[in-house]
PDB file of N, CA and C in Angstrom:
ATOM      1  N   UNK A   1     -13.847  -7.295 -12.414  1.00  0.00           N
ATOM      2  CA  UNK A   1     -13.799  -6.002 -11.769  1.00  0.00           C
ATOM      3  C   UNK A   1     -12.633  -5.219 -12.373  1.00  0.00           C
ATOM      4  N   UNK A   2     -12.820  -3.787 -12.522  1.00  0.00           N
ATOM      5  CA  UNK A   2     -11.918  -3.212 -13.635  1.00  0.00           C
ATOM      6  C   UNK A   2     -11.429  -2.586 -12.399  1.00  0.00           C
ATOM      7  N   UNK A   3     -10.289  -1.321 -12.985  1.00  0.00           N
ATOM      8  CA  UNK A   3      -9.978  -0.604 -11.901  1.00  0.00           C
ATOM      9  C   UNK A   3     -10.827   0.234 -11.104  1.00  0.00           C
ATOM     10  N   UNK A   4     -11.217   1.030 -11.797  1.00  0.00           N
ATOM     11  CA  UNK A   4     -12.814   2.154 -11.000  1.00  0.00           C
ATOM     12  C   UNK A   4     -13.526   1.255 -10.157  1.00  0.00           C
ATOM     13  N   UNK A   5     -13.913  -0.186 -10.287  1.00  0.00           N
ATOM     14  CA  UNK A   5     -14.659  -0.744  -9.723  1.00  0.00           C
ATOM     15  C   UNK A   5     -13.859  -1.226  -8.491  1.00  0.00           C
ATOM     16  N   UNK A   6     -12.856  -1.953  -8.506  1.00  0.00           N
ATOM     17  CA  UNK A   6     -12.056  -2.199  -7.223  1.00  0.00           C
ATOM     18  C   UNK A   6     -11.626  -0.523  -6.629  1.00  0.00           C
ATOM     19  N   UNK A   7     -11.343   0.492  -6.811  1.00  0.00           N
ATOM     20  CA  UNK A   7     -10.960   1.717  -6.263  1.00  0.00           C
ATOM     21  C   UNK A   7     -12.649   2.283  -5.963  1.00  0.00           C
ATOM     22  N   UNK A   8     -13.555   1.924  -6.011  1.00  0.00           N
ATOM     23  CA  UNK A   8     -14.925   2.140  -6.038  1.00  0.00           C
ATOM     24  C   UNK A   8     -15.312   1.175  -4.732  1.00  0.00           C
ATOM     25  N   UNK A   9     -15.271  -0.048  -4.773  1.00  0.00           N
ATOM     26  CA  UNK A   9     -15.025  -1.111  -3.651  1.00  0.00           C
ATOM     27  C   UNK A   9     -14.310  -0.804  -2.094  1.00  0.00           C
ATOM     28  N   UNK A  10     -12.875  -0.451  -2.601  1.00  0.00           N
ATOM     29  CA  UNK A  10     -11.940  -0.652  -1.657  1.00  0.00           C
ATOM     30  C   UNK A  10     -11.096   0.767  -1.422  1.00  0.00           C
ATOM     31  N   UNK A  11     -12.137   2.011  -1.599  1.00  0.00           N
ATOM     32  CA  UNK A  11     -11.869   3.367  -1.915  1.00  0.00           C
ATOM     33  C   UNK A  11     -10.972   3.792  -0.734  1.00  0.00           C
ATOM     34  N   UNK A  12     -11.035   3.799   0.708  1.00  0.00           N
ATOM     35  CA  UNK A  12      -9.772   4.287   0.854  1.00  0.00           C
ATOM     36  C   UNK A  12      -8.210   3.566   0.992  1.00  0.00           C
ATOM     37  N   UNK A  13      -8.118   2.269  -0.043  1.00  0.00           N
ATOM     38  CA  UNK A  13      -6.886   2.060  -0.268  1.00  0.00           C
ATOM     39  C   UNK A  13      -6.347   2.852  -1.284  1.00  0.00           C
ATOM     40  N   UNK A  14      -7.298   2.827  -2.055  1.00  0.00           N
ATOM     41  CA  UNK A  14      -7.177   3.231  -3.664  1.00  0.00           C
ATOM     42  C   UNK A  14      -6.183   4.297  -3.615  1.00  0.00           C
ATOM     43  N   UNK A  15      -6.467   5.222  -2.863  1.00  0.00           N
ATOM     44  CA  UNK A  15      -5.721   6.863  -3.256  1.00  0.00           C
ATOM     45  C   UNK A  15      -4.637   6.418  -2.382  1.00  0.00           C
ATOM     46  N   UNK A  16      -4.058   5.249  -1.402  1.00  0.00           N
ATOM     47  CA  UNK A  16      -2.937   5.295  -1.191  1.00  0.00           C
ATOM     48  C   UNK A  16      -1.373   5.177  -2.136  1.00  0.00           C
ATOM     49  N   UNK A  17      -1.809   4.566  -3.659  1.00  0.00           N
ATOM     50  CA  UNK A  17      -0.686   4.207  -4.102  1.00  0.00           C
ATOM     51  C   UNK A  17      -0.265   5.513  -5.119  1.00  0.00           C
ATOM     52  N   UNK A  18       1.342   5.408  -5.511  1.00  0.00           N
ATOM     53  CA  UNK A  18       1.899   5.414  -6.107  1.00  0.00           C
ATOM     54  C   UNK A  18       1.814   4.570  -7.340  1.00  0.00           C
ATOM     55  N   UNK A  19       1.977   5.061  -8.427  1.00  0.00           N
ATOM     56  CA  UNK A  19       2.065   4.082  -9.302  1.00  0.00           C
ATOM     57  C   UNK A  19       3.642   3.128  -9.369  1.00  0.00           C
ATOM     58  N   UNK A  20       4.385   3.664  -9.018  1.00  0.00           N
ATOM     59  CA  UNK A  20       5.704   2.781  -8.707  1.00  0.00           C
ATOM     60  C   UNK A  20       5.926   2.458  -7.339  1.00  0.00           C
ATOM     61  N   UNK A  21       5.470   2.271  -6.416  1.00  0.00           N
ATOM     62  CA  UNK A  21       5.815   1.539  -4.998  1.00  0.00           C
ATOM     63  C   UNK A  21       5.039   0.600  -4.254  1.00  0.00           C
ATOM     64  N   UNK A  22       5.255   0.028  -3.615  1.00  0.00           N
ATOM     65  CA  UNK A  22       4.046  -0.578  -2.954  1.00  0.00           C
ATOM     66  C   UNK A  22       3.783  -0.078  -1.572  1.00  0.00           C
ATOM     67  N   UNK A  23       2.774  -0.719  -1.249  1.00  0.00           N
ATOM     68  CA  UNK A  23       2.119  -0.615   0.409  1.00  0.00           C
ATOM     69  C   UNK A  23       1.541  -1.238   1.108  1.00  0.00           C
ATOM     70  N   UNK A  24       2.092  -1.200   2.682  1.00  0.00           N
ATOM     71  CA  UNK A  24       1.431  -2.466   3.445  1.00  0.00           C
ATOM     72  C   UNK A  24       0.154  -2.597   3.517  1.00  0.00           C
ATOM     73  N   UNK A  25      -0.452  -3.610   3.176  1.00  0.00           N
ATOM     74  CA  UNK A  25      -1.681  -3.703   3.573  1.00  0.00           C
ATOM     75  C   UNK A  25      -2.591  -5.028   4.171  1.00  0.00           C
ATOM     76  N   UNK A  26      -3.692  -4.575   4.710  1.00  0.00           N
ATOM     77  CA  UNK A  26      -4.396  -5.692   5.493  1.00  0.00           C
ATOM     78  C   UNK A  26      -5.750  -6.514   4.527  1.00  0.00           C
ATOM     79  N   UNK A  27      -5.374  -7.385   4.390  1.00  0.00           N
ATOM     80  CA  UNK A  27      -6.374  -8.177   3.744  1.00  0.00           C
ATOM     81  C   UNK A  27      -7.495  -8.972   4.848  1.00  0.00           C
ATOM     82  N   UNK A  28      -8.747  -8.792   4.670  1.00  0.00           N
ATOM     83  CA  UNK A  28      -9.498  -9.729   5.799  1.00  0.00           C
ATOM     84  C   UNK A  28     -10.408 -10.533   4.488  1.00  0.00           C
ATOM     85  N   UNK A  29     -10.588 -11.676   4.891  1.00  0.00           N
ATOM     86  CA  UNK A  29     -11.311 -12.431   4.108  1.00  0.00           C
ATOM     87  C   UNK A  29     -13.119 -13.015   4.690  1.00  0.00           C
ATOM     88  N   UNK A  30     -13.801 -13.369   3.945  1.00  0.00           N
ATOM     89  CA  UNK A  30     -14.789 -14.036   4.490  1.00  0.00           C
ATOM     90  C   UNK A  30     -14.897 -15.028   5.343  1.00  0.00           C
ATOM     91  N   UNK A  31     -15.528 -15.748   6.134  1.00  0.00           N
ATOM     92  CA  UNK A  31     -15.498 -16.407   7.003  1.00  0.00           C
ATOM     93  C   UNK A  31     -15.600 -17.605   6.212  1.00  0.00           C
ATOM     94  N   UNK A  32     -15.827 -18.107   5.065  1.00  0.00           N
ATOM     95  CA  UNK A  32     -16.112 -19.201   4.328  1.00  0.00           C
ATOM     96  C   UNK A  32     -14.866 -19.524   3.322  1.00  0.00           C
ATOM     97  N   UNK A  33     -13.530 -18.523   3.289  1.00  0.00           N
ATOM     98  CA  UNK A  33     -12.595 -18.600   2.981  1.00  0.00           C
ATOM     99  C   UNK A  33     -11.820 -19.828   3.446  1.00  0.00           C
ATOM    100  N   UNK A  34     -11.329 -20.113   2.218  1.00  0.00           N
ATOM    101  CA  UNK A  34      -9.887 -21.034   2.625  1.00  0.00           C
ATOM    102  C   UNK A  34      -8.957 -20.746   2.507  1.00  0.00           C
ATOM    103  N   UNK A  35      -8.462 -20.320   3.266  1.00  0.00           N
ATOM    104  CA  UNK A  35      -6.772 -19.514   3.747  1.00  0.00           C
ATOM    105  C   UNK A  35      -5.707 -20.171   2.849  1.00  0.00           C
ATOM    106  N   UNK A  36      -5.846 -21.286   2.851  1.00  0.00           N
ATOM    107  CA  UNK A  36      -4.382 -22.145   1.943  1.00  0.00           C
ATOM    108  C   UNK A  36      -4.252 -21.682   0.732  1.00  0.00           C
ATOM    109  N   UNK A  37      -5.970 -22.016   0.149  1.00  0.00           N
ATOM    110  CA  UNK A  37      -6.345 -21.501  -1.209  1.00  0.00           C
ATOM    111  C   UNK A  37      -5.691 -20.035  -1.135  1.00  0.00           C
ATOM    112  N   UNK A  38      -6.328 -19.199  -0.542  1.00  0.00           N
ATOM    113  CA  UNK A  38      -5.721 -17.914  -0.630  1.00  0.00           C
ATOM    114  C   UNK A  38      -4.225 -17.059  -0.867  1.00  0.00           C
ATOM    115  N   UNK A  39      -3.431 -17.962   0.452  1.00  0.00           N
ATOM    116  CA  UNK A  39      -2.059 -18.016   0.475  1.00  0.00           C
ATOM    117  C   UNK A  39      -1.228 -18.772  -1.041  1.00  0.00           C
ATOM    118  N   UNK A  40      -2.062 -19.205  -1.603  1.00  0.00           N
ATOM    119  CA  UNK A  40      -1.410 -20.164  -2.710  1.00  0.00           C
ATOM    120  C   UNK A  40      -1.318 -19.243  -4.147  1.00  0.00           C
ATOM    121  N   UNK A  41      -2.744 -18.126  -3.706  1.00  0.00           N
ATOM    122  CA  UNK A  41      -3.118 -17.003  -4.895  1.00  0.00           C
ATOM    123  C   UNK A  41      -1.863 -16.057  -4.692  1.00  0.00           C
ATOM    124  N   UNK A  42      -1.674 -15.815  -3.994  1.00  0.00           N
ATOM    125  CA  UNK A  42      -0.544 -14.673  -3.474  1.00  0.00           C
ATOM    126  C   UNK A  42       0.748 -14.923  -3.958  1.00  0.00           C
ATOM    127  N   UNK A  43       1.325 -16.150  -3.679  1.00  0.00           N
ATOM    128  CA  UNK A  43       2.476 -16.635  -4.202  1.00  0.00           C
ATOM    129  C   UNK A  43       2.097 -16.731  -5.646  1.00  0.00           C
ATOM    130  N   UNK A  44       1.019 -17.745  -6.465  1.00  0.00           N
ATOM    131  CA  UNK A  44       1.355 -17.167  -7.819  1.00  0.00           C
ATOM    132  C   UNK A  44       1.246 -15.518  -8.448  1.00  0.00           C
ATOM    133  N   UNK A  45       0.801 -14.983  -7.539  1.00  0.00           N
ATOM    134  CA  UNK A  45       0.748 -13.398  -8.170  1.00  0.00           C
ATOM    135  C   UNK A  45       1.825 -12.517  -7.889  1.00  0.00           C
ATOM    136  N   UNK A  46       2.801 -13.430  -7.312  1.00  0.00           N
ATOM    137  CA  UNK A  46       3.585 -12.835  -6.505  1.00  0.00           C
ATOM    138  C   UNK A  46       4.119 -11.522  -5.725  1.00  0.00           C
ATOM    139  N   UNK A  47       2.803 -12.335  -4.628  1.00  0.00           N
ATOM    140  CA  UNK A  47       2.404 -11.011  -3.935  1.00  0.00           C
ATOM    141  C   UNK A  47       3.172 -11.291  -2.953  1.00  0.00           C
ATOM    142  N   UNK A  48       4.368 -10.485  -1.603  1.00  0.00           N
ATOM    143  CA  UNK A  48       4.297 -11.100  -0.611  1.00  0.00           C
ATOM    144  C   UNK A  48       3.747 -10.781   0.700  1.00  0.00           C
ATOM    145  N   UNK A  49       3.552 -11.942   1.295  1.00  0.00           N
ATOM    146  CA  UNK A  49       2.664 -12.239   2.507  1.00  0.00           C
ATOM    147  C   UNK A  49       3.712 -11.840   3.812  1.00  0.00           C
ATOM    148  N   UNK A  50       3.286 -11.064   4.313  1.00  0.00           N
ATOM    149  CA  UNK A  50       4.359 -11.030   5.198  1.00  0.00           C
ATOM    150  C   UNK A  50       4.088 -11.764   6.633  1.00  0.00           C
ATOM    151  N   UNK A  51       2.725 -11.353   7.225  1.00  0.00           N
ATOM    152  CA  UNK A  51       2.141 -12.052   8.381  1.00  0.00           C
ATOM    153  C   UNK A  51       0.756 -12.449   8.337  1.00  0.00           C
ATOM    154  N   UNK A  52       0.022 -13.314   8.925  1.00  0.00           N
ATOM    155  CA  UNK A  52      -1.495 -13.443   8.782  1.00  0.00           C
ATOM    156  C   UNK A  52      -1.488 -13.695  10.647  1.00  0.00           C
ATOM    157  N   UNK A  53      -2.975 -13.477  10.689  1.00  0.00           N
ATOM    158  CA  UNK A  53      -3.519 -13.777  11.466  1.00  0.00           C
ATOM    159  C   UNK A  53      -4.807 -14.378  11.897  1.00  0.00           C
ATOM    160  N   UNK A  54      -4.617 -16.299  11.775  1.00  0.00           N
ATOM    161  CA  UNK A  54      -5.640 -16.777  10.949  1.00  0.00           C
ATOM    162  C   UNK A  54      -6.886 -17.289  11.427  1.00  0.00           C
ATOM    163  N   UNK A  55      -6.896 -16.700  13.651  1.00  0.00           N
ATOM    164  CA  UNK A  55      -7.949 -16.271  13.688  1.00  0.00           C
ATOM    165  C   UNK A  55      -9.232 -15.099  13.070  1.00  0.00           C
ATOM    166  N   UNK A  56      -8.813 -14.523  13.024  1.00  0.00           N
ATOM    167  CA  UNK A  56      -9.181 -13.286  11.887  1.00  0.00           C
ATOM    168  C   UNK A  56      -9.725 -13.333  10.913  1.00  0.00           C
ATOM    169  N   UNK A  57      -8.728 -14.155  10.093  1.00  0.00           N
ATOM    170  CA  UNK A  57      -8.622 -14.437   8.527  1.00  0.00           C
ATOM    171  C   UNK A  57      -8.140 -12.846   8.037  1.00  0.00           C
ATOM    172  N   UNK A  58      -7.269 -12.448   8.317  1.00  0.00           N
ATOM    173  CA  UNK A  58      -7.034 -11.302   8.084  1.00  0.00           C
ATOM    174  C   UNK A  58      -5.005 -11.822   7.450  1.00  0.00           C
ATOM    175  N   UNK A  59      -3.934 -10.719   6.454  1.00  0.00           N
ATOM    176  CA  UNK A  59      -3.269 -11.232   5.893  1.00  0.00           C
ATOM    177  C   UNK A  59      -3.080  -9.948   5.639  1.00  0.00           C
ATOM    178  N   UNK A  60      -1.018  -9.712   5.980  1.00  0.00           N
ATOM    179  CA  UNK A  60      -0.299  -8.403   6.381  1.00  0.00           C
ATOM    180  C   UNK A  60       0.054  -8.844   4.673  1.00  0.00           C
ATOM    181  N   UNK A  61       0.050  -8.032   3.757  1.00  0.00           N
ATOM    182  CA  UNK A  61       0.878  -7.962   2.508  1.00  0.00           C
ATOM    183  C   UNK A  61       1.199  -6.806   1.958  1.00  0.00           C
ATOM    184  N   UNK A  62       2.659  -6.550   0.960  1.00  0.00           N
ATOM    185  CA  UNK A  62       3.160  -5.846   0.527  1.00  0.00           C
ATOM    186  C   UNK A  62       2.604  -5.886  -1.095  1.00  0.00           C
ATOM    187  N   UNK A  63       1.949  -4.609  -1.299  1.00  0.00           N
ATOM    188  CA  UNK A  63       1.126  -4.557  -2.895  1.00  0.00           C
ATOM    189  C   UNK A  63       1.403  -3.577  -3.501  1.00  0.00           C
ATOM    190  N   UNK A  64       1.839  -3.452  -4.891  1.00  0.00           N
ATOM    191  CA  UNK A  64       1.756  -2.341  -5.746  1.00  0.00           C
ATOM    192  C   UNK A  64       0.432  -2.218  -5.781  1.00  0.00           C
ATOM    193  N   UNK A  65      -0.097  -1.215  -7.040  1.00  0.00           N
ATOM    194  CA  UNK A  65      -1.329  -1.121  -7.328  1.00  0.00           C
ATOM    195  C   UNK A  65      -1.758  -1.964  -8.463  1.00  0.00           C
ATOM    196  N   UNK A  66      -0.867  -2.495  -9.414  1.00  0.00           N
ATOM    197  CA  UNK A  66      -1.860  -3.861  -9.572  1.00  0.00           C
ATOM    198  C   UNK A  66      -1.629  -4.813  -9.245  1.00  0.00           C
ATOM    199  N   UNK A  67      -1.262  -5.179  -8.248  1.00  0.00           N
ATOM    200  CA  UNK A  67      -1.388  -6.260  -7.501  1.00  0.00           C
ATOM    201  C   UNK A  67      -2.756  -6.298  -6.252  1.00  0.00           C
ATOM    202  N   UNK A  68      -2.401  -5.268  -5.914  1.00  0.00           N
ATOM    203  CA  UNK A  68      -4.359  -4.724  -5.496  1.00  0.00           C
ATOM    204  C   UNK A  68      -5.138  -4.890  -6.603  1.00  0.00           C
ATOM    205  N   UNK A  69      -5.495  -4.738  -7.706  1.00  0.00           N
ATOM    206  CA  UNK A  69      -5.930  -5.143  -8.593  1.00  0.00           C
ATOM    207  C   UNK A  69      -6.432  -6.457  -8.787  1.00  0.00           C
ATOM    208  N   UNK A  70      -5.363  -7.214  -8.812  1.00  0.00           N
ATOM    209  CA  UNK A  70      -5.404  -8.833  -8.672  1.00  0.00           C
ATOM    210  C   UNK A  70      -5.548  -9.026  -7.360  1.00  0.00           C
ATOM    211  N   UNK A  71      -5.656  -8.429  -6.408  1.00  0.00           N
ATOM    212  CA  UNK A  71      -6.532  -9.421  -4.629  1.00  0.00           C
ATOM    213  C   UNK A  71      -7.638  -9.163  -5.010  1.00  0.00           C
ATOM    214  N   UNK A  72      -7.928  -7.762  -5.181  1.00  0.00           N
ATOM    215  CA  UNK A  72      -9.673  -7.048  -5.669  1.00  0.00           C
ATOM    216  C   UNK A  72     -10.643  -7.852  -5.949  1.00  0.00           C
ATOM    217  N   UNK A  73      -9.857  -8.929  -6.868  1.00  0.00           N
ATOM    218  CA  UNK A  73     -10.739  -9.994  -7.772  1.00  0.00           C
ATOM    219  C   UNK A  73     -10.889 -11.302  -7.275  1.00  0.00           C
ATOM    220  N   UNK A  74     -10.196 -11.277  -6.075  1.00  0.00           N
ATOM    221  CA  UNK A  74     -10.234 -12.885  -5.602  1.00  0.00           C
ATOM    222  C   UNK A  74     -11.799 -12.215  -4.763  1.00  0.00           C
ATOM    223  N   UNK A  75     -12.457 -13.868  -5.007  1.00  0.00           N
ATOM    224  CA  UNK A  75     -13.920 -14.008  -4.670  1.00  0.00           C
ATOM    225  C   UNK A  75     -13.923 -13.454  -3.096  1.00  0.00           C
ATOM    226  N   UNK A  76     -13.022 -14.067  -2.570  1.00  0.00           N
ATOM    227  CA  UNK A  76     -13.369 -14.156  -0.976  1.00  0.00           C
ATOM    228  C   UNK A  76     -12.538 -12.892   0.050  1.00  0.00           C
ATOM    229  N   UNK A  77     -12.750 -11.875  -0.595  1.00  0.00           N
ATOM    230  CA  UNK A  77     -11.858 -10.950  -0.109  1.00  0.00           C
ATOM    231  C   UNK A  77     -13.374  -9.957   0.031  1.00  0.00           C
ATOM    232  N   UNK A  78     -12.850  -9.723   1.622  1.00  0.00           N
ATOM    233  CA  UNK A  78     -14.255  -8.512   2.157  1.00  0.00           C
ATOM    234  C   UNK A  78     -13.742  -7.253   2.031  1.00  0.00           C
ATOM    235  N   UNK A  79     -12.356  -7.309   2.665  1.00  0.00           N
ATOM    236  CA  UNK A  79     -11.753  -6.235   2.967  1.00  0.00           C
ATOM    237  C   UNK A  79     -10.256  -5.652   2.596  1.00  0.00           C
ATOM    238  N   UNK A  80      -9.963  -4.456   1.501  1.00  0.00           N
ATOM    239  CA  UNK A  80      -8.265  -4.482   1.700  1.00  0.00           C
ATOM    240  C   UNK A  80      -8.285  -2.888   2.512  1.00  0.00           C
ATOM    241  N   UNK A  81      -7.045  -2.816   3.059  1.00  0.00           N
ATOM    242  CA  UNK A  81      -7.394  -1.631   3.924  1.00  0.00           C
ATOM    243  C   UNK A  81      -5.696  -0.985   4.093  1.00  0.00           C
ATOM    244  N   UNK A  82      -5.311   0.081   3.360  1.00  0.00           N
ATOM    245  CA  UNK A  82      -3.939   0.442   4.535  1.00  0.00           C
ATOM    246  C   UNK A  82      -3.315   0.054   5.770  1.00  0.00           C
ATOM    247  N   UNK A  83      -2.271  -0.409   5.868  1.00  0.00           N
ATOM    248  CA  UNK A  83      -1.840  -0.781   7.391  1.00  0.00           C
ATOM    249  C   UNK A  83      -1.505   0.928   7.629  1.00  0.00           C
ATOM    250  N   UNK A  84      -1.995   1.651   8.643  1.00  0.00           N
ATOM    251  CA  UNK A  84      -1.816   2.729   8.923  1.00  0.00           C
ATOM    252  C   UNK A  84      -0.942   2.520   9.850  1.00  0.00           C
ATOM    253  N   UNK A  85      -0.498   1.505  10.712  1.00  0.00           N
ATOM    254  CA  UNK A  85       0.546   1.111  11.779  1.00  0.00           C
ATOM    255  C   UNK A  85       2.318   1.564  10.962  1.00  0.00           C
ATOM    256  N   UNK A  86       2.218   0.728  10.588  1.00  0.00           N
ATOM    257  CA  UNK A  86       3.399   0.237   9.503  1.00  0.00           C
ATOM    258  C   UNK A  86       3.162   0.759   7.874  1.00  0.00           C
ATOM    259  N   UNK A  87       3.118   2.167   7.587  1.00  0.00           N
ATOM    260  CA  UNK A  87       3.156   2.466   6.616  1.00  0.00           C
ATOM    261  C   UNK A  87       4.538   2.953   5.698  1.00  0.00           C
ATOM    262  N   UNK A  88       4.535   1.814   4.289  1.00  0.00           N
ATOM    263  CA  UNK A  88       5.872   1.556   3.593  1.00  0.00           C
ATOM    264  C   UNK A  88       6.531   3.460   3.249  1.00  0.00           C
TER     265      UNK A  88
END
Protein backbone atom coordinates (compact mmCIF):
# COMPACT_ATOMS: atom_id res chain seq x y z
CA UNK A 1 0.00 0.00 0.00
CA UNK A 2 1.59 3.29 -1.19
CA UNK A 3 0.71 6.57 0.24
CA UNK A 4 -2.59 7.60 -1.89
CA UNK A 5 -3.70 4.21 -1.05
CA UNK A 6 -3.40 4.31 2.83
CA UNK A 7 -4.68 8.29 2.71
CA UNK A 8 -7.44 6.71 0.29
CA UNK A 9 -8.15 3.91 3.10
CA UNK A 10 -7.81 5.89 6.21
CA UNK A 11 -8.89 9.41 4.58
CA UNK A 12 -9.87 11.33 7.46
CA UNK A 13 -6.56 10.78 9.27
CA UNK A 14 -4.69 11.55 6.28
CA UNK A 15 -5.26 15.44 6.11
CA UNK A 16 -4.50 15.51 9.84
CA UNK A 17 -0.67 15.58 9.58
CA UNK A 18 1.97 17.84 9.32
CA UNK A 19 4.79 16.66 7.68
CA UNK A 20 7.04 17.34 10.80
CA UNK A 21 4.86 16.43 13.92
CA UNK A 22 2.99 13.78 15.06
CA UNK A 23 -0.60 12.91 16.24
CA UNK A 24 -2.59 11.05 18.63
CA UNK A 25 -4.21 8.45 17.27
CA UNK A 26 -6.62 5.44 17.69
CA UNK A 27 -5.78 2.25 16.19
CA UNK A 28 -8.69 -0.57 16.29
CA UNK A 29 -7.72 -3.87 15.00
CA UNK A 30 -9.63 -6.96 13.74
CA UNK A 31 -11.09 -9.30 15.94
CA UNK A 32 -8.65 -12.11 14.73
CA UNK A 33 -5.71 -9.90 15.72
CA UNK A 34 -2.99 -10.70 18.03
CA UNK A 35 -2.35 -7.80 20.16
CA UNK A 36 1.27 -8.97 21.33
CA UNK A 37 2.10 -9.48 17.69
CA UNK A 38 0.91 -6.03 17.15
CA UNK A 39 2.42 -4.28 20.20
CA UNK A 40 5.79 -5.93 19.17
CA UNK A 41 5.27 -4.09 15.42
CA UNK A 42 5.10 -0.76 17.12
CA UNK A 43 8.12 -1.00 19.19
CA UNK A 44 10.19 -2.13 16.17
CA UNK A 45 8.84 0.84 14.16
CA UNK A 46 9.22 2.78 16.85
CA UNK A 47 6.06 3.87 17.24
CA UNK A 48 4.89 4.83 20.76
CA UNK A 49 2.02 3.13 22.36
CA UNK A 50 0.75 5.10 24.83
CA UNK A 51 -2.57 3.22 26.07
CA UNK A 52 -4.65 0.23 24.65
CA UNK A 53 -7.72 -0.97 25.41
CA UNK A 54 -7.69 -4.64 24.86
CA UNK A 55 -11.24 -5.25 25.18
CA UNK A 56 -11.69 -3.32 22.06
CA UNK A 57 -8.56 -4.15 20.48
CA UNK A 58 -8.28 -0.65 19.98
CA UNK A 59 -4.41 1.19 20.72
CA UNK A 60 -3.83 5.13 21.83
CA UNK A 61 -0.48 5.97 19.68
CA UNK A 62 1.66 8.87 18.90
CA UNK A 63 2.43 8.89 14.79
CA UNK A 64 4.14 11.03 12.36
CA UNK A 65 2.96 10.52 8.92
CA UNK A 66 5.13 7.81 8.04
CA UNK A 67 4.72 6.02 10.67
CA UNK A 68 0.95 5.96 9.68
CA UNK A 69 2.32 4.72 6.71
CA UNK A 70 3.90 1.77 8.35
CA UNK A 71 0.51 0.83 10.70
CA UNK A 72 -1.47 1.31 7.17
CA UNK A 73 0.33 -1.84 6.15
CA UNK A 74 0.03 -4.04 9.05
CA UNK A 75 -2.55 -6.80 7.86
CA UNK A 76 -4.80 -6.54 10.83
CA UNK A 77 -5.53 -2.98 11.17
CA UNK A 78 -9.42 -1.97 10.38
CA UNK A 79 -9.19 1.27 11.63
CA UNK A 80 -6.70 4.47 12.23
CA UNK A 81 -8.67 7.45 13.26
CA UNK A 82 -7.64 10.97 15.03
CA UNK A 83 -7.99 11.03 18.76
CA UNK A 84 -10.21 14.15 18.54
CA UNK A 85 -10.26 13.99 22.58
CA UNK A 86 -6.58 14.56 23.06
CA UNK A 87 -5.39 16.29 20.07
CA UNK A 88 -1.25 16.74 19.95
Amino acid sequence: MNEKEACEKFAPICHEFDNNHSILAIVTLTLKADQNEFKRFLAEQDIALLSTIEVTDQFFISITKSQFLSVSHYPDVRLIQADKFNPR
